[in-house]
C-alpha atoms as a PDB file:
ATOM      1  CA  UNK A   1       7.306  -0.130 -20.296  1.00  0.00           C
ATOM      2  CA  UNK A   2       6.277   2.765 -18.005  1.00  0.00           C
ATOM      3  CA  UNK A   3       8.874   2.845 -14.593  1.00  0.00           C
ATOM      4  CA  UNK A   4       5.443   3.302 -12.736  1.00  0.00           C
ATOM      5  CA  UNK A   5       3.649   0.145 -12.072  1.00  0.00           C
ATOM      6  CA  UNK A   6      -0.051  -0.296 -10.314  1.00  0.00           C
ATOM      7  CA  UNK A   7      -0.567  -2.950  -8.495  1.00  0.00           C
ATOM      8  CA  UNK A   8      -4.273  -4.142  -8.569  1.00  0.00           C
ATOM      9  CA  UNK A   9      -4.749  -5.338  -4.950  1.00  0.00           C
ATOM     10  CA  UNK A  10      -5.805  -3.319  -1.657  1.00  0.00           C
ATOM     11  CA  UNK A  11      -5.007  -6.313   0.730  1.00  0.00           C
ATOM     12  CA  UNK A  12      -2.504  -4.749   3.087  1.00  0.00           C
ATOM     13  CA  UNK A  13      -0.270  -8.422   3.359  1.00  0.00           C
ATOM     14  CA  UNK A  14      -0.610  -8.714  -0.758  1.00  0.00           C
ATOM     15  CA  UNK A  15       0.993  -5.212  -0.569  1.00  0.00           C
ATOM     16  CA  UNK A  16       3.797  -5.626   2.166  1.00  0.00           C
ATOM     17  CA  UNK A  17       4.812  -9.125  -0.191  1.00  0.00           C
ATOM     18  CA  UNK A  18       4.807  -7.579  -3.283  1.00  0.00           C
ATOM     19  CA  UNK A  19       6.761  -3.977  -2.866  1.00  0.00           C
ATOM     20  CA  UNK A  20       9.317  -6.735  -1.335  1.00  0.00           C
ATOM     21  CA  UNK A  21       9.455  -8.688  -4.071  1.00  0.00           C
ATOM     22  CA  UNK A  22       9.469  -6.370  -6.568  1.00  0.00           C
ATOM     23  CA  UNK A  23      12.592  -4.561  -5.248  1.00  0.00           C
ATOM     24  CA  UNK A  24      15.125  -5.935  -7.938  1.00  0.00           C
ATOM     25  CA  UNK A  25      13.144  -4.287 -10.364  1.00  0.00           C
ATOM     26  CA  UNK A  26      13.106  -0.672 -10.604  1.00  0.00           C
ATOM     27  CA  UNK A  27       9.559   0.522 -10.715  1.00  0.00           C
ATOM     28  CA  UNK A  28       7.378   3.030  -8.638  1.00  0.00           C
ATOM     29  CA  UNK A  29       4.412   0.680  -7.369  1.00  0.00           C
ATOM     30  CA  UNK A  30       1.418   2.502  -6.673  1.00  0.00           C
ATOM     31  CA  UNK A  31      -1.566   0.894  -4.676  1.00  0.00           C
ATOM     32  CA  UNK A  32      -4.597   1.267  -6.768  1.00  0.00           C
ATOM     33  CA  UNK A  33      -6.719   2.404  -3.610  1.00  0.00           C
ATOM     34  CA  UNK A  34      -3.870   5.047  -3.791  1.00  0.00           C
ATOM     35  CA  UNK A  35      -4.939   6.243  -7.213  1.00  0.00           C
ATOM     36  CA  UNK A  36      -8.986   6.288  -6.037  1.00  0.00           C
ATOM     37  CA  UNK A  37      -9.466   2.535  -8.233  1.00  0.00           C
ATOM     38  CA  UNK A  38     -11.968   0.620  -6.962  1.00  0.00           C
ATOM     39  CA  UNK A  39     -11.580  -4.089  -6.123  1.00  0.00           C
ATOM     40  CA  UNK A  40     -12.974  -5.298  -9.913  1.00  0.00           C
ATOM     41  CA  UNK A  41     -15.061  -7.786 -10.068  1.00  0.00           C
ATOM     42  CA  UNK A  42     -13.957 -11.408  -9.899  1.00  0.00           C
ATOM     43  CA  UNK A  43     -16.383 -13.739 -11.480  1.00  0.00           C
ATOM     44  CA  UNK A  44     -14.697 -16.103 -12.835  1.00  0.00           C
ATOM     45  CA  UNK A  45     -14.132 -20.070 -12.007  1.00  0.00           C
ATOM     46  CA  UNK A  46     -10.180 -19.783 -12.714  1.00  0.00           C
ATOM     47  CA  UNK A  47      -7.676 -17.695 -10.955  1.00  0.00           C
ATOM     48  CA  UNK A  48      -5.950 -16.900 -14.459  1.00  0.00           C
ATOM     49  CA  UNK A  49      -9.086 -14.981 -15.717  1.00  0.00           C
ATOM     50  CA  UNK A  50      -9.715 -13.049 -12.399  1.00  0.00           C
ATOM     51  CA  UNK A  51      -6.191 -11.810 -12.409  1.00  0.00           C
ATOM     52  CA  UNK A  52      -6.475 -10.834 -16.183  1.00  0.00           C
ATOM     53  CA  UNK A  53      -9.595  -8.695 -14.972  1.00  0.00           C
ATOM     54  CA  UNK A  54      -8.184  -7.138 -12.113  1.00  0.00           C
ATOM     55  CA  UNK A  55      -5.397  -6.068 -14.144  1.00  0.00           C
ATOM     56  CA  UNK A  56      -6.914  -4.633 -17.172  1.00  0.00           C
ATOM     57  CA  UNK A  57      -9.366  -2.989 -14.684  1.00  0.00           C
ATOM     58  CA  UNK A  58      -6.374  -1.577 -12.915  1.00  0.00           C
ATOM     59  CA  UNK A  59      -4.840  -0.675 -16.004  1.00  0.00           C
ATOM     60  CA  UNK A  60      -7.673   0.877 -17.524  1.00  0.00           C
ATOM     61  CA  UNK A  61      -8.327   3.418 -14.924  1.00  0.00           C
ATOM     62  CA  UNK A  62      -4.997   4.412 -14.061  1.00  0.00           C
ATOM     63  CA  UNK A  63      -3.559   4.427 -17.598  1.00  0.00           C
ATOM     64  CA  UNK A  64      -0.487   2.832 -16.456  1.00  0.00           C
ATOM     65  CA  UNK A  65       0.514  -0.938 -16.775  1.00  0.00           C
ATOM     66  CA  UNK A  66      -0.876  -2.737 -14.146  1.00  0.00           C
ATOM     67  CA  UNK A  67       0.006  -6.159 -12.271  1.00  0.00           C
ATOM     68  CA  UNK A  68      -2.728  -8.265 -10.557  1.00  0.00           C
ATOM     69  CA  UNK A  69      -2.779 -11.729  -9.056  1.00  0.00           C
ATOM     70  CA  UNK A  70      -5.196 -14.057  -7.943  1.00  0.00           C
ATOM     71  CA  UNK A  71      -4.341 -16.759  -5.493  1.00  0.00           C
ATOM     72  CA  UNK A  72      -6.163 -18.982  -3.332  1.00  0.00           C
ATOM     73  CA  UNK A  73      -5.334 -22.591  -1.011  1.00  0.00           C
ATOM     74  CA  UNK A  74      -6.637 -25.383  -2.867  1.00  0.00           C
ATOM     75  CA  UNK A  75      -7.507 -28.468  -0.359  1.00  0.00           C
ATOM     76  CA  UNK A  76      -6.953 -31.868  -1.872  1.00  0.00           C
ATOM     77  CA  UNK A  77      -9.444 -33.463   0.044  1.00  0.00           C
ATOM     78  CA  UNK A  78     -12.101 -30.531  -0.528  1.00  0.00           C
ATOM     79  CA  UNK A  79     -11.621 -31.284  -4.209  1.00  0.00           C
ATOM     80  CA  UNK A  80      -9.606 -27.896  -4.366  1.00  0.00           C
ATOM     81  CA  UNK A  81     -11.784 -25.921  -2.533  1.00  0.00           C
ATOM     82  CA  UNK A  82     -12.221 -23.209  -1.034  1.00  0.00           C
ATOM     83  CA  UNK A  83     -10.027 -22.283  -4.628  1.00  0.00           C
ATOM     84  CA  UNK A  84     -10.746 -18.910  -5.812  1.00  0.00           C
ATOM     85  CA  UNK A  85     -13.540 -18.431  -3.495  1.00  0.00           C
ATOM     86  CA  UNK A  86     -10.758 -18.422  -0.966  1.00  0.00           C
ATOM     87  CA  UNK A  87     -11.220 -15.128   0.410  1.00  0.00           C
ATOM     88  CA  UNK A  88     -14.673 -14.917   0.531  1.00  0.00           C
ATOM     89  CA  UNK A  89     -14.959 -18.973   1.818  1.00  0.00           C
ATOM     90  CA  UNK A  90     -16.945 -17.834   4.954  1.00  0.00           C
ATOM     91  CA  UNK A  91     -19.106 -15.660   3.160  1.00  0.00           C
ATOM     92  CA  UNK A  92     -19.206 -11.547   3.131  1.00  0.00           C
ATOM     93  CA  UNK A  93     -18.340  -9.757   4.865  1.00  0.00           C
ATOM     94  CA  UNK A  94     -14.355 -11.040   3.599  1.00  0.00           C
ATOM     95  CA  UNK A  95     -13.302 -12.266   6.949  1.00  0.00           C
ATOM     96  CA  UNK A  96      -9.407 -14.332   7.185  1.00  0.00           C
ATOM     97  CA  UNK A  97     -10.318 -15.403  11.096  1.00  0.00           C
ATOM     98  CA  UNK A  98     -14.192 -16.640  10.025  1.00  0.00           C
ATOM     99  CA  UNK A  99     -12.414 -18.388   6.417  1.00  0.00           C
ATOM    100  CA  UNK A 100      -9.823 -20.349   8.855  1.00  0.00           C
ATOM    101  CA  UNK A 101     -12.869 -21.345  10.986  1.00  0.00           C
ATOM    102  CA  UNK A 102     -14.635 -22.590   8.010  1.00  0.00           C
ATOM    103  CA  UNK A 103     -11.776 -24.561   6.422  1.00  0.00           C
ATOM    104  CA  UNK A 104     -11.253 -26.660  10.367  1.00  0.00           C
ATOM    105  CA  UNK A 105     -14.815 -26.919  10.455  1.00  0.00           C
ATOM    106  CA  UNK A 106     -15.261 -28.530   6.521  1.00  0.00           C
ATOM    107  CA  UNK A 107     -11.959 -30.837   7.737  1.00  0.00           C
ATOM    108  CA  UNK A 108     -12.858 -32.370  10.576  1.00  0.00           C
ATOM    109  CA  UNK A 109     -12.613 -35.417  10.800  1.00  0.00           C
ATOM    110  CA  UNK A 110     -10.559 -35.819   7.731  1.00  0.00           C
ATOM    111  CA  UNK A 111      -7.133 -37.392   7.717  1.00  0.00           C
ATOM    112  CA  UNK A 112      -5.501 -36.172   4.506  1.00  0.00           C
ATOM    113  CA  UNK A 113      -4.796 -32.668   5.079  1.00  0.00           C
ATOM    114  CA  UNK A 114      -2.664 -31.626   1.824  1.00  0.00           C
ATOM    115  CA  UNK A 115      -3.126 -28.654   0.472  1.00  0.00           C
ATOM    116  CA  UNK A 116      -0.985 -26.171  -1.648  1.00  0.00           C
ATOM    117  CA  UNK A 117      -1.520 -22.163  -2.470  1.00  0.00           C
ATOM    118  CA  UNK A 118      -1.585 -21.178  -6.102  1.00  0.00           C
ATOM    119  CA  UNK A 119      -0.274 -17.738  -7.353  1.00  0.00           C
ATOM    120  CA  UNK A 120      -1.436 -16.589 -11.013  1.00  0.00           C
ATOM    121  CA  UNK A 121       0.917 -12.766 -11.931  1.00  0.00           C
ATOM    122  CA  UNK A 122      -0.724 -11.182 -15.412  1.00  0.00           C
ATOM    123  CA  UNK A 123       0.801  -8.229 -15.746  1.00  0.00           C
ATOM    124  CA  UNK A 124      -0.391  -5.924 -19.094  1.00  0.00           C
ATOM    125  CA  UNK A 125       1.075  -2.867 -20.597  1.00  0.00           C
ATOM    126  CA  UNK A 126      -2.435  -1.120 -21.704  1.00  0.00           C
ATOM    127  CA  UNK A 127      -6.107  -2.977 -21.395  1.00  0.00           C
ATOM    128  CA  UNK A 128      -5.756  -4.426 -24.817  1.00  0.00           C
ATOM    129  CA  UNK A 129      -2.639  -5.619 -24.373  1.00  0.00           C
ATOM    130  CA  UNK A 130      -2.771  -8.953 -26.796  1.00  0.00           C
ATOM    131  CA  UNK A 131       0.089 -11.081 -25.149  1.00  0.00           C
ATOM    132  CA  UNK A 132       0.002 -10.094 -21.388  1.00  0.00           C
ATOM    133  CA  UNK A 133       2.578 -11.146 -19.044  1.00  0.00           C
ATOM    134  CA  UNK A 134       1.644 -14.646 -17.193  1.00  0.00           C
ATOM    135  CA  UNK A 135       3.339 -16.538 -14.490  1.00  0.00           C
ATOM    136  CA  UNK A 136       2.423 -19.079 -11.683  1.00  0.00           C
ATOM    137  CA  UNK A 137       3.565 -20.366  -8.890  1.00  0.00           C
ATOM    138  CA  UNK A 138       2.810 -23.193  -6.131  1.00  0.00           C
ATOM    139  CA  UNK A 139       3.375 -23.584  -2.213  1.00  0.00           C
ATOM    140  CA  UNK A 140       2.800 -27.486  -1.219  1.00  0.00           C
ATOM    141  CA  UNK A 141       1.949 -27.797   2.572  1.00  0.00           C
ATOM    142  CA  UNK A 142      -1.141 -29.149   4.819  1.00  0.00           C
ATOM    143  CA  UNK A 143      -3.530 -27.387   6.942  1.00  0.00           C
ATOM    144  CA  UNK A 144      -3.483 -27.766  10.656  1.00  0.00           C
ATOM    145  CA  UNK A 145      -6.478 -27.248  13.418  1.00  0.00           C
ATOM    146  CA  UNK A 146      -4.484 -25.154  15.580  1.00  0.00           C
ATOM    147  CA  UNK A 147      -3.386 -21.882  14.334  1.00  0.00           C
ATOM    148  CA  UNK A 148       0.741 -20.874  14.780  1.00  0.00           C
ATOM    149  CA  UNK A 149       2.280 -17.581  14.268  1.00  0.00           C
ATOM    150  CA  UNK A 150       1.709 -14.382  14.359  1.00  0.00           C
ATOM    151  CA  UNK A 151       2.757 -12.797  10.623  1.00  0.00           C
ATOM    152  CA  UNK A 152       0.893 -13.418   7.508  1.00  0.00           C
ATOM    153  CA  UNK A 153      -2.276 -12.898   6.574  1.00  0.00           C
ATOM    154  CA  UNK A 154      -5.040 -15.276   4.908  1.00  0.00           C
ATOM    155  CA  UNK A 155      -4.689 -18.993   5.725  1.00  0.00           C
ATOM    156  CA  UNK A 156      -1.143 -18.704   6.615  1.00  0.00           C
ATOM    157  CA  UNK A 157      -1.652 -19.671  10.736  1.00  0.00           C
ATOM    158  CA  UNK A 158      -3.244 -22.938   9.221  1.00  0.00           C
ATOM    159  CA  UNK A 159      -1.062 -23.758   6.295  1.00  0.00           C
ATOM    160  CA  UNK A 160       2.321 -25.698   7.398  1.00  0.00           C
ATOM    161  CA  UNK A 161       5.110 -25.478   5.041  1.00  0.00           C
ATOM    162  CA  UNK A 162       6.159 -29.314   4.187  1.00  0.00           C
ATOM    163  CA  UNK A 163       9.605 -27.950   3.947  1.00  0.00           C
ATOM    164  CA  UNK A 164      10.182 -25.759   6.995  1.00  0.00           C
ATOM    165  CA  UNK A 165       7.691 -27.491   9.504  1.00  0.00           C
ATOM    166  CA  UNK A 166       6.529 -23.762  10.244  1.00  0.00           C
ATOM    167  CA  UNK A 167       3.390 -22.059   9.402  1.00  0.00           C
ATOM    168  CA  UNK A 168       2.768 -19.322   7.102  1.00  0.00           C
ATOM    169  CA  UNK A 169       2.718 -17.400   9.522  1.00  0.00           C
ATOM    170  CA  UNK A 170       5.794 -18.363  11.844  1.00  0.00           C
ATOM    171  CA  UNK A 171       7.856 -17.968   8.800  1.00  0.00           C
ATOM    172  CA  UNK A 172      10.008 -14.544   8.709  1.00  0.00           C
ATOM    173  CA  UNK A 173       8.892 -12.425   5.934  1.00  0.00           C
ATOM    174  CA  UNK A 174      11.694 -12.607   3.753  1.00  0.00           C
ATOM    175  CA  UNK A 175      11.901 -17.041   4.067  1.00  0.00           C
ATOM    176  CA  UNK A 176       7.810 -16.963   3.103  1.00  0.00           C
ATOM    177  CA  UNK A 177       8.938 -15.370   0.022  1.00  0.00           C
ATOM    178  CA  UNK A 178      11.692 -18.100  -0.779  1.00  0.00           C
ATOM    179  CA  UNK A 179       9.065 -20.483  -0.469  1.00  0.00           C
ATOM    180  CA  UNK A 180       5.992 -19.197  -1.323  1.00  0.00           C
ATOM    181  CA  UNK A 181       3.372 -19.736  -4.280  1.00  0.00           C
ATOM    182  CA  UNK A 182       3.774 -15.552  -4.491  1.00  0.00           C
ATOM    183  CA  UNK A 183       7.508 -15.578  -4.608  1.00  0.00           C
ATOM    184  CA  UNK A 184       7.821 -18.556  -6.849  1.00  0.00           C
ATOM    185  CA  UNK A 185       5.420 -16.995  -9.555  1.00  0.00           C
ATOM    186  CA  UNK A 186       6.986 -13.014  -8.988  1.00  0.00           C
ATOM    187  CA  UNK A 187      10.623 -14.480  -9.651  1.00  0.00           C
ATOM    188  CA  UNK A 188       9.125 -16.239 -13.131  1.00  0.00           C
ATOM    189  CA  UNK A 189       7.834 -12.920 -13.719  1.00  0.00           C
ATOM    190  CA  UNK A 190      10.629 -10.840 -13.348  1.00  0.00           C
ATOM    191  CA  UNK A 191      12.466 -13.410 -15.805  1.00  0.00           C
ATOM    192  CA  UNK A 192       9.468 -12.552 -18.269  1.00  0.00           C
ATOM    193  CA  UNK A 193       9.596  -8.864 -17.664  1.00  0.00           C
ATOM    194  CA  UNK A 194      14.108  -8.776 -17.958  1.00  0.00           C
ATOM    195  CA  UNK A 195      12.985 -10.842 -21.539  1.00  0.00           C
ATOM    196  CA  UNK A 196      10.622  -8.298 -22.473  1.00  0.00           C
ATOM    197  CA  UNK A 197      12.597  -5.379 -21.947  1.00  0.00           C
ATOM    198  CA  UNK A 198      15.503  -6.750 -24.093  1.00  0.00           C
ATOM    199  CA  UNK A 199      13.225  -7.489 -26.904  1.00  0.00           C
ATOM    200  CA  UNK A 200      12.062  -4.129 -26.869  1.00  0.00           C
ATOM    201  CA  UNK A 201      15.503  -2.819 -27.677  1.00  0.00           C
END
């Protein structure tokens, strides 16, 4: 596998998370807005099959492997929702302060607040890659009316960590990672990725 990596995301917080999680390993990881590569499109109802098409998208027009995710909150009491609509809940524009409005607003009134983020990782070696990379990962919390913090990005002023009592975004940078859906599915990864490498020599 290629030392350079693109990662298939232009979200500035998605960025910041994963150049810090990916620091054990050692590859060069390129933005694909820094390579001219344009958001693919993300049709589908599952976040495993979004990821796979951000990646091979990624992939295909940098001609380097290429790592994706797709993540989202899933609301127990919204039957998952808002799910992999999640950052687009409030509509287009894509807008995190009018998606947190949104979320209070379709929970009012409601009393069970769990929710947990889910992370899917595909990471593929060329855009046919047959047996891509996969790994998940879950955050368990509940969402809160009043927003906390000042880090993060997305839902994190509304999601409180069960664990912690803090917000996503109260949460130094570096704990969020210990605990988050992001971390917990990038570690799994990197496991995949150390297994890989020593079956390819």
């Amino acid at each position: 596998m290629s030392a350079r990596l693109v990662l298939a995301s232009g979200n500035p917080g998605k960025l910041r998370e994963f150049r810090r999680l990916l620091e054990p390993l050692d590859f060069d990881v390129i933005a694909q807005s820094e390579l001219g590569i344009g958001d693919a499109d993300e049709p589908y109802p599952t976040f495993i099959e979004n990821a796979l098409a951000k990646a091979r998208h990624a992939c295909d027009k940098s001609g380097l492997p290429a790592l994706a995710d797709d993540s989202g909150i899933c609301v127990d009491a919204l039957g998952g929702a808002p799910g992999v609509r999640s950052a687009r809940y409030a509509g287009e524009p894509p807008s995190d302060a009018r998606n947190n409005e949104a979320l209070v607003a379709a929970l009012r009134g409601i009393a069970d607040r769990r929710a947990h983020y889910y992370c899917v990782l595909v990471l593929v070696r060329h855009p046919a890659d047959p047996q891509p990379l996969i790994a998940e990962g879950a955050w368990h919390g509940r969402v809160v009316d009043t927003p906390r913090g000042h880090d993060g990005f997305g839902y994190d002023p509304h999601f409180e960590d069960l664990a912690t009592g803090l917000t996503g975004a109260e949460l130094p940078l570096a704990r969020k990672n210990e605990l988050s859906h992001r971390g917990h599915a990038m570690r799994s990864l990197i496991a995949r990725i150390h297994d890989d490498r020593l079956n390819d020599q």
